[in-house]
PDB file of N, CA and C in Angstrom:
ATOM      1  N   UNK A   1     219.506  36.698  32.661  1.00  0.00           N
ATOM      2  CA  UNK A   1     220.415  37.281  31.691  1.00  0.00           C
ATOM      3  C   UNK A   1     219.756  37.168  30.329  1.00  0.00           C
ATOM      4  N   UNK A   2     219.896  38.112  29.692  1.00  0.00           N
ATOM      5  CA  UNK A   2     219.037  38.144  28.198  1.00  0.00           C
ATOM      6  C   UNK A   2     220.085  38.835  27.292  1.00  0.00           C
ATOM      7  N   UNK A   3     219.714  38.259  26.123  1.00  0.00           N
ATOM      8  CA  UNK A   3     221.018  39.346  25.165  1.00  0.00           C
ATOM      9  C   UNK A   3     220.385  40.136  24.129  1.00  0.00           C
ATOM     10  N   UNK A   4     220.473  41.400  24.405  1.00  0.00           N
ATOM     11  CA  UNK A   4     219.877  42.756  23.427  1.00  0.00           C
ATOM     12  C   UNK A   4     220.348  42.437  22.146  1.00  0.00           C
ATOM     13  N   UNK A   5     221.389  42.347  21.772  1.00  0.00           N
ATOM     14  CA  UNK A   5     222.196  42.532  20.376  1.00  0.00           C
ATOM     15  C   UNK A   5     223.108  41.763  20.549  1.00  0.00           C
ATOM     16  N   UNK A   6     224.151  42.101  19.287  1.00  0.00           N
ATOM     17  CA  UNK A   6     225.539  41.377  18.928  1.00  0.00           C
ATOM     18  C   UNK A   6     226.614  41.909  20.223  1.00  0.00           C
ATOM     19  N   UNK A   7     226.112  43.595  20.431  1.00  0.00           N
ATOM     20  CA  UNK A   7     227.088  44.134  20.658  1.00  0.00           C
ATOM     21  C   UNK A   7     227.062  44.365  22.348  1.00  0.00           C
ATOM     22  N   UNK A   8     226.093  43.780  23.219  1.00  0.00           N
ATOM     23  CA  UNK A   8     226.363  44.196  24.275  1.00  0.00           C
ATOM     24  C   UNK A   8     225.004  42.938  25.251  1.00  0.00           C
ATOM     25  N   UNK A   9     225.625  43.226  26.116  1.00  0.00           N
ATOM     26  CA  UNK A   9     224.278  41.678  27.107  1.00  0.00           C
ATOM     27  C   UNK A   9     224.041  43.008  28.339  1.00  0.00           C
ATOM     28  N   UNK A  10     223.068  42.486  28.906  1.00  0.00           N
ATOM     29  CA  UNK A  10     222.623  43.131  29.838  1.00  0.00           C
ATOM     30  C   UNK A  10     222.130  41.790  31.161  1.00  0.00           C
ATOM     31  N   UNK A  11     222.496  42.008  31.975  1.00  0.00           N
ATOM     32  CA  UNK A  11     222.553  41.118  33.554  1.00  0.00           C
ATOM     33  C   UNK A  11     221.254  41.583  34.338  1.00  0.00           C
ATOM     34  N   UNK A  12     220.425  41.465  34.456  1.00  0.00           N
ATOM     35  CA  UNK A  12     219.886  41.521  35.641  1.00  0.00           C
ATOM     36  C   UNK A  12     219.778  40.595  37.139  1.00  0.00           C
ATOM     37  N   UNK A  13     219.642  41.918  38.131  1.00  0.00           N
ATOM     38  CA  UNK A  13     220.154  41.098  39.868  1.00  0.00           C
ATOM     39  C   UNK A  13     219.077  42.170  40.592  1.00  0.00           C
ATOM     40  N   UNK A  14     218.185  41.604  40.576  1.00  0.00           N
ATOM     41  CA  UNK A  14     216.711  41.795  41.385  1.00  0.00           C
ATOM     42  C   UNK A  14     216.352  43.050  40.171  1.00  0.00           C
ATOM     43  N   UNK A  15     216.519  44.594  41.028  1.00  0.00           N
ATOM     44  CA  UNK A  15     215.826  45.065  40.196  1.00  0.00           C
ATOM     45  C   UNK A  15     217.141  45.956  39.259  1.00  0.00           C
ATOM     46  N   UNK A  16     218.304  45.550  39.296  1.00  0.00           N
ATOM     47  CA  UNK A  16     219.264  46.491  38.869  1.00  0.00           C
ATOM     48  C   UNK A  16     219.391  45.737  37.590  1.00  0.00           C
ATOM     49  N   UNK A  17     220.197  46.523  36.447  1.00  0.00           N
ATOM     50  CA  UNK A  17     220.202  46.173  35.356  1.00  0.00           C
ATOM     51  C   UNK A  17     221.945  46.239  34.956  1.00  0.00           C
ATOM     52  N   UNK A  18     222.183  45.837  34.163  1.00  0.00           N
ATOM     53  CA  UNK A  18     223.839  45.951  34.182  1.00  0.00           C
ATOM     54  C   UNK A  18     224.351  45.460  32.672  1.00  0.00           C
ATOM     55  N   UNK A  19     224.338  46.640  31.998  1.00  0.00           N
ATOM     56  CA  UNK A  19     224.662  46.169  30.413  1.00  0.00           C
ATOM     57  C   UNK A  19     226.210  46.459  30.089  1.00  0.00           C
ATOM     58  N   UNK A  20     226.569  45.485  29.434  1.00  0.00           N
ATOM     59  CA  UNK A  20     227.947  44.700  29.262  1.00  0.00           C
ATOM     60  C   UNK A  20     228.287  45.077  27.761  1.00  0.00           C
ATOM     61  N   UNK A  21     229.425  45.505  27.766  1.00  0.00           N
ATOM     62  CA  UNK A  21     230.126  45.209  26.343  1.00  0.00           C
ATOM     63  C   UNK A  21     230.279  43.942  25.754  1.00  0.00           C
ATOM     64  N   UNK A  22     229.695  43.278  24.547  1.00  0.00           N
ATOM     65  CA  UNK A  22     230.039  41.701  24.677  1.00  0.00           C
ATOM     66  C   UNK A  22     231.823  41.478  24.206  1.00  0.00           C
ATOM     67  N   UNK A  23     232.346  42.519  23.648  1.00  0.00           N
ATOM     68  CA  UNK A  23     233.756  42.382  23.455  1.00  0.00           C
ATOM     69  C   UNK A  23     234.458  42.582  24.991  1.00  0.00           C
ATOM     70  N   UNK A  24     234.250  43.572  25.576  1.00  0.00           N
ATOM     71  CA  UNK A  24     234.747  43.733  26.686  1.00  0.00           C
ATOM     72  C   UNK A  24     234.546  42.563  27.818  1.00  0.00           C
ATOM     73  N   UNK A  25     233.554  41.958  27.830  1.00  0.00           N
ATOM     74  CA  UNK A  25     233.199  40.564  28.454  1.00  0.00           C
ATOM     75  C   UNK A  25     234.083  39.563  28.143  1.00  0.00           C
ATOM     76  N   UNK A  26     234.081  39.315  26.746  1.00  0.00           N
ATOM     77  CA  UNK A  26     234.942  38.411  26.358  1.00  0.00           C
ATOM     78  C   UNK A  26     236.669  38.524  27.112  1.00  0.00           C
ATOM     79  N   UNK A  27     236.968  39.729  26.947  1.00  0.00           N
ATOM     80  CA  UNK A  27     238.164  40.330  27.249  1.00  0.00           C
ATOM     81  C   UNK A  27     238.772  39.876  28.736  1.00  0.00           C
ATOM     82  N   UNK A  28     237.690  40.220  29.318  1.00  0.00           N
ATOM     83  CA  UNK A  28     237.781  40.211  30.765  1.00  0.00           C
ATOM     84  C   UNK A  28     237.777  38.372  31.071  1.00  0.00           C
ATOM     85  N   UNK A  29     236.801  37.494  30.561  1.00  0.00           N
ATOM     86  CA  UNK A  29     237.157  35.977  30.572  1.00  0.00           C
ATOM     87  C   UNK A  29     238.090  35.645  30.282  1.00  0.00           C
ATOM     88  N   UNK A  30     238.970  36.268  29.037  1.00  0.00           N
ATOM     89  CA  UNK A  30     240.516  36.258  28.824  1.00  0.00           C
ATOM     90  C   UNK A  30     241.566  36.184  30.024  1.00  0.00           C
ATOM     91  N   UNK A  31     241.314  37.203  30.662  1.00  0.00           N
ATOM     92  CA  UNK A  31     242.250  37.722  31.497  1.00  0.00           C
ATOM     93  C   UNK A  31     241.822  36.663  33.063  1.00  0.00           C
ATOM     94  N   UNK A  32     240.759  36.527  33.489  1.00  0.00           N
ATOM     95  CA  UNK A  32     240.402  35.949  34.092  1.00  0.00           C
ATOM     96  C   UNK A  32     240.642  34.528  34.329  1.00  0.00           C
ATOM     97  N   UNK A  33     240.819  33.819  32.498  1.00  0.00           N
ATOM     98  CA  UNK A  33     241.161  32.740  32.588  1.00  0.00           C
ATOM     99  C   UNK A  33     242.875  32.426  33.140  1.00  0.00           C
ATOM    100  N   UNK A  34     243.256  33.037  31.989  1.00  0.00           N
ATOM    101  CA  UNK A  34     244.936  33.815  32.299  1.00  0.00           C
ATOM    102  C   UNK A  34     244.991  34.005  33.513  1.00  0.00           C
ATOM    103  N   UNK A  35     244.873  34.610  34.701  1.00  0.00           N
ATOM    104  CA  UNK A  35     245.119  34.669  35.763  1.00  0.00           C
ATOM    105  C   UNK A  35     245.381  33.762  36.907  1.00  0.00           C
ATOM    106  N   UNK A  36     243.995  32.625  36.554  1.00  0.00           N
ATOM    107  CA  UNK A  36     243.512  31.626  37.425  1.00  0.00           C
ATOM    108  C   UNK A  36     244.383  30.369  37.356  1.00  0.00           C
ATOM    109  N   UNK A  37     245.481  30.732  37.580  1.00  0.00           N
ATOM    110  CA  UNK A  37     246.581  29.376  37.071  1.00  0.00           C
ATOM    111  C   UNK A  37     247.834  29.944  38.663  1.00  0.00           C
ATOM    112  N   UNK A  38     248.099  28.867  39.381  1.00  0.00           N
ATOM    113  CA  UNK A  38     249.114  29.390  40.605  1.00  0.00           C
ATOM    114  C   UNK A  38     250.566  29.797  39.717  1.00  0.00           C
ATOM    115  N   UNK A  39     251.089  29.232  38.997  1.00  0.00           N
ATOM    116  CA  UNK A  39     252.089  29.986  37.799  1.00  0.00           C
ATOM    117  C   UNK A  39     252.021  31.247  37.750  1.00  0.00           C
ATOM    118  N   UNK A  40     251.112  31.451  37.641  1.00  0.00           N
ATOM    119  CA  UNK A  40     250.786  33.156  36.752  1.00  0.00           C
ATOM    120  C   UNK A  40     250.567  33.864  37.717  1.00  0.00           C
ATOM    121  N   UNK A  41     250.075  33.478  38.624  1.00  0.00           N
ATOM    122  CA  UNK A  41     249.825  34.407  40.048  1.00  0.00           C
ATOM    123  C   UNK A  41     251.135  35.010  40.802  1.00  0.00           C
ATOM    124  N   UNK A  42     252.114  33.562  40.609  1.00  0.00           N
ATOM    125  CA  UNK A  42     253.377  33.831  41.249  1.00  0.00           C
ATOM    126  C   UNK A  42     253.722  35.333  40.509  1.00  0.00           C
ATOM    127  N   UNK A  43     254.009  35.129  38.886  1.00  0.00           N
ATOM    128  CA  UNK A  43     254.231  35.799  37.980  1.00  0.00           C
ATOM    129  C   UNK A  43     254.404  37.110  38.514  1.00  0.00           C
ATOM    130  N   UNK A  44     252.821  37.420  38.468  1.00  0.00           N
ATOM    131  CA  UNK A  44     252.138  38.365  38.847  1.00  0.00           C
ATOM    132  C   UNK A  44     252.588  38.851  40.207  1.00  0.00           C
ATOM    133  N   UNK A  45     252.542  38.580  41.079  1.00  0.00           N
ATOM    134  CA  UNK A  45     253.092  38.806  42.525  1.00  0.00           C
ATOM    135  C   UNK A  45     254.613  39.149  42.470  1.00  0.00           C
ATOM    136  N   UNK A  46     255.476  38.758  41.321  1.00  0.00           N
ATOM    137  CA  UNK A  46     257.094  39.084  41.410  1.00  0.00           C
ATOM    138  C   UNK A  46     256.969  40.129  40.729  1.00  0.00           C
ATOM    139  N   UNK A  47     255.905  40.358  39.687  1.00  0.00           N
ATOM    140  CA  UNK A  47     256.060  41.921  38.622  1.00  0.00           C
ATOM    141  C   UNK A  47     255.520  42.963  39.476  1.00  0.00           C
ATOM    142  N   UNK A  48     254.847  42.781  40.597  1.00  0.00           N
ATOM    143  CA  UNK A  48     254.147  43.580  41.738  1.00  0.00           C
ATOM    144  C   UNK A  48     255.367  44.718  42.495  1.00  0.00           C
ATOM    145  N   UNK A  49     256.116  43.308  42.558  1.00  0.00           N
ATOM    146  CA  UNK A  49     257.653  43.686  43.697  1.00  0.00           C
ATOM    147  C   UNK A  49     258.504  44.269  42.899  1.00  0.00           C
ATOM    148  N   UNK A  50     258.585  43.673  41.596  1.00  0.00           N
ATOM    149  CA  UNK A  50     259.527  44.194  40.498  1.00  0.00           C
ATOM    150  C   UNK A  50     259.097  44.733  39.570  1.00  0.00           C
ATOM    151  N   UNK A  51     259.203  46.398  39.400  1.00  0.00           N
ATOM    152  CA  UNK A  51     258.598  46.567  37.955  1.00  0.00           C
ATOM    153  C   UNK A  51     258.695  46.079  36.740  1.00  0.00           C
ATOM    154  N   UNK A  52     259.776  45.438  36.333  1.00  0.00           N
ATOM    155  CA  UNK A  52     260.612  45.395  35.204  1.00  0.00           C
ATOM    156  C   UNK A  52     261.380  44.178  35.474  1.00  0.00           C
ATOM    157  N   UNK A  53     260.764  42.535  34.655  1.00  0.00           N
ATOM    158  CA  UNK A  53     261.581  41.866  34.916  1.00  0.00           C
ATOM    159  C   UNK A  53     261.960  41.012  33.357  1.00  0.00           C
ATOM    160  N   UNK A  54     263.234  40.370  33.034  1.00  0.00           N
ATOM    161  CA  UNK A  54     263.295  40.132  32.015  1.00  0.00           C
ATOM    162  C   UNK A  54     263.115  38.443  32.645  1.00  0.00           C
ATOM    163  N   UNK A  55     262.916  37.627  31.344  1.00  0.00           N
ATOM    164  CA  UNK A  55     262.364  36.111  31.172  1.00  0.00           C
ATOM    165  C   UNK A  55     263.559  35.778  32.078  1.00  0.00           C
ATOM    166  N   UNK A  56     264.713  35.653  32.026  1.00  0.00           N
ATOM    167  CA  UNK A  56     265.926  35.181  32.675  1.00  0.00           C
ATOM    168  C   UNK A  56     265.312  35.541  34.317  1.00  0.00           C
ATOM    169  N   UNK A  57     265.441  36.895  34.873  1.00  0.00           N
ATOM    170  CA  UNK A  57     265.047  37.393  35.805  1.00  0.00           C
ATOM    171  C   UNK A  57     263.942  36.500  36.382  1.00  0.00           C
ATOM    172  N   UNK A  58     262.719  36.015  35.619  1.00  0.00           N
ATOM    173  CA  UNK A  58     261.714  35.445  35.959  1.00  0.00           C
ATOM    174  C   UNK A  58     261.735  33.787  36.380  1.00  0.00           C
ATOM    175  N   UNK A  59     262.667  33.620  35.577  1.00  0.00           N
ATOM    176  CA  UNK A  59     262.674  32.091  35.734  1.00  0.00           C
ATOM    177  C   UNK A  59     263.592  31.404  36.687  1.00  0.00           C
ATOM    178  N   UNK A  60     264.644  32.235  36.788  1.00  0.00           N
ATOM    179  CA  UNK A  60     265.803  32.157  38.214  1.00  0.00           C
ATOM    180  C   UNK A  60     264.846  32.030  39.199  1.00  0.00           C
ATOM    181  N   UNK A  61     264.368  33.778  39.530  1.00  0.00           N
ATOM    182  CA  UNK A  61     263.541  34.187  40.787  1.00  0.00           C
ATOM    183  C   UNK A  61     262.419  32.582  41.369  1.00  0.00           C
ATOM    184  N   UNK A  62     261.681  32.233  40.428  1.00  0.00           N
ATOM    185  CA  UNK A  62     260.703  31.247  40.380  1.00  0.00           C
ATOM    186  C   UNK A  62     261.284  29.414  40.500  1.00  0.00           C
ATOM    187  N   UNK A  63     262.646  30.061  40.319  1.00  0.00           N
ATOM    188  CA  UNK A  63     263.648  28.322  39.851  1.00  0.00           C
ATOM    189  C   UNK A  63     262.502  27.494  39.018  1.00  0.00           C
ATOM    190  N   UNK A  64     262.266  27.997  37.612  1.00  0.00           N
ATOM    191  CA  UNK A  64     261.856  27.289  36.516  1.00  0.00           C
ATOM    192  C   UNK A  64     262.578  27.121  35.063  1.00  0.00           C
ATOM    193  N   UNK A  65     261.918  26.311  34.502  1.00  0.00           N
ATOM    194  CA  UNK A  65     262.689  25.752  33.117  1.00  0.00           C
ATOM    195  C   UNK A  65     262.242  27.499  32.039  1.00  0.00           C
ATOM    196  N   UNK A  66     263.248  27.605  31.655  1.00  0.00           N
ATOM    197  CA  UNK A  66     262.918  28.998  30.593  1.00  0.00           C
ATOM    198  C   UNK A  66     261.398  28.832  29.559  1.00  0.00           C
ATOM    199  N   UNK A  67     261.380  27.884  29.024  1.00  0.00           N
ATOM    200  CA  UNK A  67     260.818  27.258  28.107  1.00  0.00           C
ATOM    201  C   UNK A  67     259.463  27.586  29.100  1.00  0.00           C
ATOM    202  N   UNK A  68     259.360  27.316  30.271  1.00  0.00           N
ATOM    203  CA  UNK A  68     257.969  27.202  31.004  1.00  0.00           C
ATOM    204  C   UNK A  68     257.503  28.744  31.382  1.00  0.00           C
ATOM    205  N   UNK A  69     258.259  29.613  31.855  1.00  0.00           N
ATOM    206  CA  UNK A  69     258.069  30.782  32.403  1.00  0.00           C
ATOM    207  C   UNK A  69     257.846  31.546  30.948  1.00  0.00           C
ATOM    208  N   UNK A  70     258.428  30.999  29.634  1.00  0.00           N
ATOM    209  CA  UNK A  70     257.948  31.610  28.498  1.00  0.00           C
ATOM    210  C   UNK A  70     256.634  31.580  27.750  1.00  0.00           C
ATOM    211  N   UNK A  71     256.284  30.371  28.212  1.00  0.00           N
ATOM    212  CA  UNK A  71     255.142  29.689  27.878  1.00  0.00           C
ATOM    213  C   UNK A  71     253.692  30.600  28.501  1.00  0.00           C
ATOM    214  N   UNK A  72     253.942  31.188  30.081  1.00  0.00           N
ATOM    215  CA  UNK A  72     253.263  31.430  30.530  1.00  0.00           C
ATOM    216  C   UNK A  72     253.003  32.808  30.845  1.00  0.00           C
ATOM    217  N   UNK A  73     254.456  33.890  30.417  1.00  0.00           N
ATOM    218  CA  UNK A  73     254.293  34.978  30.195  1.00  0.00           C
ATOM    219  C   UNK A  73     253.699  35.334  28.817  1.00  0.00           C
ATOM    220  N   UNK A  74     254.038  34.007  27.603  1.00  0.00           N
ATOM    221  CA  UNK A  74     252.879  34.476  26.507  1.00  0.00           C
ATOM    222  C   UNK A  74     251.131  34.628  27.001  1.00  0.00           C
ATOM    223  N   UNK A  75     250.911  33.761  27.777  1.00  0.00           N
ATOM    224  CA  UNK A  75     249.669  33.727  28.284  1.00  0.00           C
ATOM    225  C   UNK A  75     249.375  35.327  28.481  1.00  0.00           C
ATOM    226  N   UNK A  76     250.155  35.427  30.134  1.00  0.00           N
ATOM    227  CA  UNK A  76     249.689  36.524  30.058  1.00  0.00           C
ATOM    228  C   UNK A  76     249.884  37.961  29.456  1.00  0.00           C
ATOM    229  N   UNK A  77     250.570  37.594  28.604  1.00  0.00           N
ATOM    230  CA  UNK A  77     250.832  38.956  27.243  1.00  0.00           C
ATOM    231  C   UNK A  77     249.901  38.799  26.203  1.00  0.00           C
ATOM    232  N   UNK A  78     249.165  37.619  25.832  1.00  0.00           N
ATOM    233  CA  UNK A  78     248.237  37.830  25.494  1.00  0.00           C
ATOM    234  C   UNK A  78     246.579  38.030  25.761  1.00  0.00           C
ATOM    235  N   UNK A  79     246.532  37.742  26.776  1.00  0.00           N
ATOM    236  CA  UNK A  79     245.573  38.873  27.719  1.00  0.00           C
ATOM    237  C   UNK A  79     245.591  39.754  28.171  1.00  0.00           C
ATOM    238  N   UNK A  80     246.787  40.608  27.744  1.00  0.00           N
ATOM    239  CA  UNK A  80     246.727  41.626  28.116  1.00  0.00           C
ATOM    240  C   UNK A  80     246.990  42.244  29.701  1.00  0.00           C
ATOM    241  N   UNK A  81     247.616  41.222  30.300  1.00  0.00           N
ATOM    242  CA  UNK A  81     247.581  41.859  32.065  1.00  0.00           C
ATOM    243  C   UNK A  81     249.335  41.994  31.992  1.00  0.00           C
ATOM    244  N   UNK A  82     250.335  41.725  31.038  1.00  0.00           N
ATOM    245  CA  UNK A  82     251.626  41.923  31.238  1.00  0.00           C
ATOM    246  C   UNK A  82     252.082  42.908  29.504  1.00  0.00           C
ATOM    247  N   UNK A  83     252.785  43.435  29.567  1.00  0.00           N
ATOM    248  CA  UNK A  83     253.452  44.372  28.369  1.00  0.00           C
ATOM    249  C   UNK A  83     255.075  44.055  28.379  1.00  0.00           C
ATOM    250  N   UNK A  84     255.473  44.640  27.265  1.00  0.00           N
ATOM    251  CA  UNK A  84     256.477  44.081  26.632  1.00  0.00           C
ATOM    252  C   UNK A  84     257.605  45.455  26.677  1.00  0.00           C
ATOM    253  N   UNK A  85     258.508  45.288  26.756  1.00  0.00           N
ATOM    254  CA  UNK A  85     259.559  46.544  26.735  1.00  0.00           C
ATOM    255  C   UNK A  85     260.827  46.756  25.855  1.00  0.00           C
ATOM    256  N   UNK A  86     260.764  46.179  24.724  1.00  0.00           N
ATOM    257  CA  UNK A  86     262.478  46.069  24.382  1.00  0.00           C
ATOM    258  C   UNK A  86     263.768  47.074  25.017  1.00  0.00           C
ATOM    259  N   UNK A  87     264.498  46.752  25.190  1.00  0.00           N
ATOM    260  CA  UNK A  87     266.181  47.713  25.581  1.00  0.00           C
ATOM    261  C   UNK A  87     267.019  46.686  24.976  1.00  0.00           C
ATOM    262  N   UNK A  88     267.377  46.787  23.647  1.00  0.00           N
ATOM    263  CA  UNK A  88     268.472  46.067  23.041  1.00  0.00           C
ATOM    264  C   UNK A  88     268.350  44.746  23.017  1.00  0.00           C
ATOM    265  N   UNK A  89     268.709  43.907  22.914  1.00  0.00           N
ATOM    266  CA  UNK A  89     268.737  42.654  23.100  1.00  0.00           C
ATOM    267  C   UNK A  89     267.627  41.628  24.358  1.00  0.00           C
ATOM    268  N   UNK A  90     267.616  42.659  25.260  1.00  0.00           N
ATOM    269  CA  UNK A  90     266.535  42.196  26.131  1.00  0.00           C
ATOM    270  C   UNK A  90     265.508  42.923  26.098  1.00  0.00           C
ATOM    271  N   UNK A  91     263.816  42.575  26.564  1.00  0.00           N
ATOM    272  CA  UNK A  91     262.611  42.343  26.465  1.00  0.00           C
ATOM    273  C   UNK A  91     262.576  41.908  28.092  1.00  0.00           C
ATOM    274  N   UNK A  92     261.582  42.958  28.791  1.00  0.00           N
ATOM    275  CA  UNK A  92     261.766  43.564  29.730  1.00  0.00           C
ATOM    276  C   UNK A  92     259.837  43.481  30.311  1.00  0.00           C
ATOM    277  N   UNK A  93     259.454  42.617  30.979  1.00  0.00           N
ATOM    278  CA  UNK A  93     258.067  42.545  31.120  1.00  0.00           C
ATOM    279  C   UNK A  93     257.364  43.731  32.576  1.00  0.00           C
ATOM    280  N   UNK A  94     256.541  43.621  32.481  1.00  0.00           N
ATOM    281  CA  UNK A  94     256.211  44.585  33.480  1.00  0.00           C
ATOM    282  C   UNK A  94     254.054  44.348  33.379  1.00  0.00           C
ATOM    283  N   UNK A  95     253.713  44.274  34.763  1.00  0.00           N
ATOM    284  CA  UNK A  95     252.077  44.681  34.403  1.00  0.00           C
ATOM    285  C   UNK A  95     251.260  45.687  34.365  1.00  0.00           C
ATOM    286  N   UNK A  96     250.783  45.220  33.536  1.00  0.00           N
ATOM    287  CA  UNK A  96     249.719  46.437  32.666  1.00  0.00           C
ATOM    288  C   UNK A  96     248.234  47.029  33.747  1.00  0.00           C
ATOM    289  N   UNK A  97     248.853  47.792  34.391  1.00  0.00           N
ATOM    290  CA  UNK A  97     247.919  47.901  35.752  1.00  0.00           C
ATOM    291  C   UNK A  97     247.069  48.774  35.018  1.00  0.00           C
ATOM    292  N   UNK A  98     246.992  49.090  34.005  1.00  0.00           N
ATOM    293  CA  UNK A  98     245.523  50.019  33.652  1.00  0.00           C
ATOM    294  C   UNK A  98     244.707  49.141  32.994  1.00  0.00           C
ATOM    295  N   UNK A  99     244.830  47.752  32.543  1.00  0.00           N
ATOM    296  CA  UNK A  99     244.642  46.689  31.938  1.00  0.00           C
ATOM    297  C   UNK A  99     243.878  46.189  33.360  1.00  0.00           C
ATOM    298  N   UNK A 100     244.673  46.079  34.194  1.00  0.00           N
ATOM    299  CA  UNK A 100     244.085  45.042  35.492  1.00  0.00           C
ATOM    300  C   UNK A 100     243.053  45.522  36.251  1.00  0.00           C
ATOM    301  N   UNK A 101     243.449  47.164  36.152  1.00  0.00           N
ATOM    302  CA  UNK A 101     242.178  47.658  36.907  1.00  0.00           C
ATOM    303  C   UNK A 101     240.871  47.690  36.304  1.00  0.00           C
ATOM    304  N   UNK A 102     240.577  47.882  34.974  1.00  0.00           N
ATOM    305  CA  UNK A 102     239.603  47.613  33.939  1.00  0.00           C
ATOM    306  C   UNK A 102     238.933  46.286  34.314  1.00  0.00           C
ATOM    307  N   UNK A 103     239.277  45.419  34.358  1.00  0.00           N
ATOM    308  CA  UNK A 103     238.924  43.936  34.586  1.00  0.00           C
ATOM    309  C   UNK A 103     238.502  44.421  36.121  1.00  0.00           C
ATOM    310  N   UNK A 104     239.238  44.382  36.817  1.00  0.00           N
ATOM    311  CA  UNK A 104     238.727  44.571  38.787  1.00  0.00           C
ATOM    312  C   UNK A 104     237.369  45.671  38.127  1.00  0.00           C
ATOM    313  N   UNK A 105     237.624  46.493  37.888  1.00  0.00           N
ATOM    314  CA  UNK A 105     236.195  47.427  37.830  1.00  0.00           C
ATOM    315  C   UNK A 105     234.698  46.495  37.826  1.00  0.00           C
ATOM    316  N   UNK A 106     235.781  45.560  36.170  1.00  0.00           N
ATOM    317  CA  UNK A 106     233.669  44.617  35.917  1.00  0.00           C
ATOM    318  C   UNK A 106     233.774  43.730  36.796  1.00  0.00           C
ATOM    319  N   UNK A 107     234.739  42.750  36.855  1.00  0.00           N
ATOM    320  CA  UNK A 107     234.303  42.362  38.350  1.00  0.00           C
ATOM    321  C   UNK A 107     233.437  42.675  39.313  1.00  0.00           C
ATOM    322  N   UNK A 108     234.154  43.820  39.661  1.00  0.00           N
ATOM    323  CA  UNK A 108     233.348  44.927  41.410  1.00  0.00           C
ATOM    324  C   UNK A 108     231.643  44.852  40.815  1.00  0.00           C
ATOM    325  N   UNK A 109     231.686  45.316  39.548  1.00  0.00           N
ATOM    326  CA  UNK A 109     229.866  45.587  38.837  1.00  0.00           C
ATOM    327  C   UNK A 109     229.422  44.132  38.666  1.00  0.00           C
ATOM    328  N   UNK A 110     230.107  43.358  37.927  1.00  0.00           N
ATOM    329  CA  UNK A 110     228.946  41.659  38.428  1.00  0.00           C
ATOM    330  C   UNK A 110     229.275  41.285  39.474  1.00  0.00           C
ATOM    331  N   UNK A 111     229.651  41.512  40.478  1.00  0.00           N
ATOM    332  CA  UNK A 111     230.085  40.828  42.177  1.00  0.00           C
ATOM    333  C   UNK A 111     229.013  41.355  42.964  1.00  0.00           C
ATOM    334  N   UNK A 112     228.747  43.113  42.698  1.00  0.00           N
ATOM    335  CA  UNK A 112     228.068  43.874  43.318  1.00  0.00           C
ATOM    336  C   UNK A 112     226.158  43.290  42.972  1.00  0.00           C
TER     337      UNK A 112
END
């Protein structure tokens, strides 16, 4: 692995070459980190089944403390793998599957 510039790294794996956004890298360790927690997976697996779930919704479903399921949907709202919905008074989560597939893509390219 060698780094061209500020703005991008490049991987090599025998003779293939594989140049990286270094923001988009970063991005993707974000989300990656965010993910790798059994909490968040659950998360993730109930927003799968449910498009649209509010914090109440989440923390029943999971039988957790509010305070905790809040804690950990900031996580993943700030990586970007969950979005936000207001309808009045409630805030309405849902995942950001064009977000998730972006990440699976670089994955598939450094796995490959």
């Amino acid at each position: 692995m060698k780094k061209e510039n500020r703005d991008s790294i490049i991987l090599k794996k025998g003779k293939k070459e594989i140049e990286l956004d270094y923001s988009e890298l970063r991005k993707a360790v974000l989300v990656l980190r965010a993910v790798n927690h059994d909490l968040r997976q659950s998360i993730i697996s109930l927003l799968e089944k449910h498009p649209k779930l509010t914090v109440t919704d989440i923390y029943i479903k999971l039988r957790l403390e509010q305070s905790v399921a809040s804690q950990h949907l900031a996580i993943l709202r700030r990586a970007g793998v969950v979005k936000t919905e207001r309808q009045g008074k409630y805030i309405y989560y849902s995942l950001d599957k064009e977000r998730l597939s972006q990440i699976s893509r670089l994955v598939d390219e450094l796995a490959s």
